[in-house]
N, C-alpha and C. Protein backbone atom coordinates (compact mmCIF):
# COMPACT_ATOMS: atom_id res chain seq x y z
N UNK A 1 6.73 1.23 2.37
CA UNK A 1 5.75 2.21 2.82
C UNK A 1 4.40 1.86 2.23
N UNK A 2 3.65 1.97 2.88
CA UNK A 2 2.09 2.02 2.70
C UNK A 2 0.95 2.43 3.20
N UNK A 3 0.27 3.41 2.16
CA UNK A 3 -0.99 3.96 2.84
C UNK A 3 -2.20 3.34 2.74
N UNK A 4 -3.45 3.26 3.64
CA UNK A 4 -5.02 2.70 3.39
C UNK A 4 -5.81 3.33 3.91
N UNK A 5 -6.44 3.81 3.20
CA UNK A 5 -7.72 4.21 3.52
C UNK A 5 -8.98 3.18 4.08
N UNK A 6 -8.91 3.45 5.10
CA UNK A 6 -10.24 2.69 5.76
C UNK A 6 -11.52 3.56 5.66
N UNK A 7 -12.66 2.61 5.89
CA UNK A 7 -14.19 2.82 6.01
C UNK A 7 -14.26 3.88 7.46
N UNK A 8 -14.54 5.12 8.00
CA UNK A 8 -14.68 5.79 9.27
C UNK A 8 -15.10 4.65 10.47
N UNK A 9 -15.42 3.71 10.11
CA UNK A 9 -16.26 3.39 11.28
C UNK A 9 -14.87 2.08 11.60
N UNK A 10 -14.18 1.19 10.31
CA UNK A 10 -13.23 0.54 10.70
C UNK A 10 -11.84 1.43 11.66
N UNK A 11 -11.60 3.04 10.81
CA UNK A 11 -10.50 3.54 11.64
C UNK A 11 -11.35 3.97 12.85
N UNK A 12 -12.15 3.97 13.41
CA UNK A 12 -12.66 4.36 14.90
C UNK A 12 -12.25 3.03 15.44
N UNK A 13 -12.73 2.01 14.95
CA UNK A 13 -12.29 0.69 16.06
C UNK A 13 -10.94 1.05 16.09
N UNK A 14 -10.01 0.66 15.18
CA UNK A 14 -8.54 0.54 15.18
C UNK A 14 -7.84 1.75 15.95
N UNK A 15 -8.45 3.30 15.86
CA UNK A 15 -8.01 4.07 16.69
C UNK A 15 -8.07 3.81 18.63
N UNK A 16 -9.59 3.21 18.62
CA UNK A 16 -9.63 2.31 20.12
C UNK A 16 -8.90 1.83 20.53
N UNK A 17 -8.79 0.69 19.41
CA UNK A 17 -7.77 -0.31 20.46
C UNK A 17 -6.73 0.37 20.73
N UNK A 18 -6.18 0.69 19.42
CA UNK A 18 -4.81 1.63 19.79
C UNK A 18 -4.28 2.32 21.12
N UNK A 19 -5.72 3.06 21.62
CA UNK A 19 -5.38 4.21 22.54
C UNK A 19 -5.45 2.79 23.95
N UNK A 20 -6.82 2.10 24.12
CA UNK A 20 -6.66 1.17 24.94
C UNK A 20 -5.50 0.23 25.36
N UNK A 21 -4.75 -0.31 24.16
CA UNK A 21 -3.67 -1.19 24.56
C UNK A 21 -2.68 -0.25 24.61
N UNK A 22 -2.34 0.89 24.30
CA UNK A 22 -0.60 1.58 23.91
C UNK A 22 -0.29 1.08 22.73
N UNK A 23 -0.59 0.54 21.74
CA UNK A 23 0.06 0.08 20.54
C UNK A 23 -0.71 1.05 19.45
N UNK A 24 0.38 1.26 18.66
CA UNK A 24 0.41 2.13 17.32
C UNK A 24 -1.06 1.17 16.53
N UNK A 25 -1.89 2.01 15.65
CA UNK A 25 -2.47 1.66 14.54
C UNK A 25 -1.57 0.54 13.80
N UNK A 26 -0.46 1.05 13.42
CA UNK A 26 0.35 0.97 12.70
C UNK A 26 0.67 -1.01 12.85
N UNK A 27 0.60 -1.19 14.13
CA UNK A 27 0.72 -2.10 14.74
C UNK A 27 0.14 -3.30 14.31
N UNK A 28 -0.94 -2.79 14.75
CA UNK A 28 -2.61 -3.89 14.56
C UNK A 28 -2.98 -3.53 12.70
N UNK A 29 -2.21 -2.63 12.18
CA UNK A 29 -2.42 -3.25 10.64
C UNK A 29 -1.53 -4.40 10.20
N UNK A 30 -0.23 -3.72 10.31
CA UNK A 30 0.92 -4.68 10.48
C UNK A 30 0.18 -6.41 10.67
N UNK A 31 0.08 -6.56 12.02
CA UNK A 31 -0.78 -7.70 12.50
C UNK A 31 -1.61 -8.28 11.82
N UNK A 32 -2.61 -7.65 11.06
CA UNK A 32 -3.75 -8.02 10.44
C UNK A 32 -3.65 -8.18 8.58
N UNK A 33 -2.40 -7.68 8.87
CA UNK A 33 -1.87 -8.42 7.30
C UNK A 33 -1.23 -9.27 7.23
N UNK A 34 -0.39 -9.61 8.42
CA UNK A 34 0.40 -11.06 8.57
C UNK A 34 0.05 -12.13 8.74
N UNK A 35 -1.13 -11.78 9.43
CA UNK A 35 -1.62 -12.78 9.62
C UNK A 35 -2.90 -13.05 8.59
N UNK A 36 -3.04 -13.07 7.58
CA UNK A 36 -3.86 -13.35 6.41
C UNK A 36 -3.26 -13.58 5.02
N UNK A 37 -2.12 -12.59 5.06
CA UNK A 37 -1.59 -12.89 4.21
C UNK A 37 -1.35 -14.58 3.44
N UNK A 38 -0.64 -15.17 3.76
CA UNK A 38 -0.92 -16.53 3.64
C UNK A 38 -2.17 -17.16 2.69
N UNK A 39 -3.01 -16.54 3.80
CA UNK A 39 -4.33 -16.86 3.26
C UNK A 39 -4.87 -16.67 1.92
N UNK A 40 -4.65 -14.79 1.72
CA UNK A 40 -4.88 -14.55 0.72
C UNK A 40 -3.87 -15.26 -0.42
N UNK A 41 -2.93 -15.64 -0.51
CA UNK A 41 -1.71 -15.64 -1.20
C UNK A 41 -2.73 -16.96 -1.76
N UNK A 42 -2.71 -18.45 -0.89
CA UNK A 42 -3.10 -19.32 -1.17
C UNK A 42 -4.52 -19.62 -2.00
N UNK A 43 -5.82 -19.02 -1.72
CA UNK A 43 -6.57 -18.56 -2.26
C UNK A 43 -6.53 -17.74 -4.01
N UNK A 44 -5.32 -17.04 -4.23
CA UNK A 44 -5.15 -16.50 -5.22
C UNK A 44 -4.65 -17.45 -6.18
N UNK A 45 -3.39 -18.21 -5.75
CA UNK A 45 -2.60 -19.13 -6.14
C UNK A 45 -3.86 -20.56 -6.57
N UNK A 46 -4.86 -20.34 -5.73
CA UNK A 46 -5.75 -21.70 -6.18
C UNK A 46 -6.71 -21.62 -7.38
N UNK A 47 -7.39 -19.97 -7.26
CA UNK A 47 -7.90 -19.49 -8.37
C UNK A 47 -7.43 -19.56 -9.48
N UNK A 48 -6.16 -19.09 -9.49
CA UNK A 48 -5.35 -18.97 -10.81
C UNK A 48 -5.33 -20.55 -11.09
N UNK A 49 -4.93 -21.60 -10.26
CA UNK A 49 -4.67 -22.44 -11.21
C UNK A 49 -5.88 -23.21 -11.76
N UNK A 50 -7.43 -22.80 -11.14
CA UNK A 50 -8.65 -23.73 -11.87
C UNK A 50 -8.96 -22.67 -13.28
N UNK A 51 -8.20 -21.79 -13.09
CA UNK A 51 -8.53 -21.14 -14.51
C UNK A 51 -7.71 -22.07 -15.68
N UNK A 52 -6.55 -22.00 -15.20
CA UNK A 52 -5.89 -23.01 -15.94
C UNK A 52 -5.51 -24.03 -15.37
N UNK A 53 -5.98 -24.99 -15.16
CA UNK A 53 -5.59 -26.56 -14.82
C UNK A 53 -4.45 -27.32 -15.43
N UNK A 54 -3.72 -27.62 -14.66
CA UNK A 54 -2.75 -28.55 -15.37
C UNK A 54 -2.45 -30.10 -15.80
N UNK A 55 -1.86 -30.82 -16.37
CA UNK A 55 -2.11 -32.00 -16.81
C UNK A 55 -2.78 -32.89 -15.90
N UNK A 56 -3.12 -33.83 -16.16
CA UNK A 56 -3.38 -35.13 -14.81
C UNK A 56 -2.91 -35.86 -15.42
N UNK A 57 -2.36 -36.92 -14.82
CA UNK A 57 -1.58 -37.74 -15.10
C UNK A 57 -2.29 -39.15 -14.50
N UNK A 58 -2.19 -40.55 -15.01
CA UNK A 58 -2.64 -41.60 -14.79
C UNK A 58 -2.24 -42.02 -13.43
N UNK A 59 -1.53 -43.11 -12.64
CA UNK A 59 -1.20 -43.92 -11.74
C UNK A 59 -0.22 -44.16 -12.29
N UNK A 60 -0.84 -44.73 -13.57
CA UNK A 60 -0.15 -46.01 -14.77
C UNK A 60 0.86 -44.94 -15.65
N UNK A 61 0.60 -43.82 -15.81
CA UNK A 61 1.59 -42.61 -16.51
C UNK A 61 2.96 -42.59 -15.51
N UNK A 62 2.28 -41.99 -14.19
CA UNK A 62 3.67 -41.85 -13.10
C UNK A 62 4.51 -42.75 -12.95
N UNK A 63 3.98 -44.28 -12.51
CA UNK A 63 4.73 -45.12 -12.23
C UNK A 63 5.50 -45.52 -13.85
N UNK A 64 5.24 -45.24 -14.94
CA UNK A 64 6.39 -45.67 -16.28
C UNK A 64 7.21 -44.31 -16.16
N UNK A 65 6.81 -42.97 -16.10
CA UNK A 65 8.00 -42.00 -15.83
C UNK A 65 8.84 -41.88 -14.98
N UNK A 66 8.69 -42.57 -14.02
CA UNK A 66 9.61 -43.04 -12.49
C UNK A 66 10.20 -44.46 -13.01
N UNK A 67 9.56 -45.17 -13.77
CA UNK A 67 10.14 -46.45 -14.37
C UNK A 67 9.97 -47.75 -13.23
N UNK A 68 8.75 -47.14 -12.30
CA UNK A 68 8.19 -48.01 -11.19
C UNK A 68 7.83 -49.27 -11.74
């Protein structure tokens, strides 16, 4: 379950479409989190790691730990 409070002027669009297509609000939020989600996820996941960076490793490091 989840509630959001939107800006008046975002729930007026979203109430539009709603009534225009037959589809629930409920719908086109649904929609509009699935499809970003990702996005955001990846974005977060990239931040976090320039805060903390992890090792780098040589050419010449990888190929002796693989024993290349």
């Amino acid at each position: 379950m989840l509630a959001i409070r939107l800006p008046p002027d975002v729930e007026s669009r979203l109430e539009r479409l709603a009534k225009k297509t037959g589809r629930t609000k409920t719908f086109y939020a649904r929609e509009a989190i699935l499809e970003h989600l990702e996005d955001l996820e990846d974005t977060y996941l990239a931040s976090r790691r320039l805060e903390r960076p992890a090792k780098i490793y040589s050419a010449e490091e990888v190929k002796h730990e693989l024993g290349l």
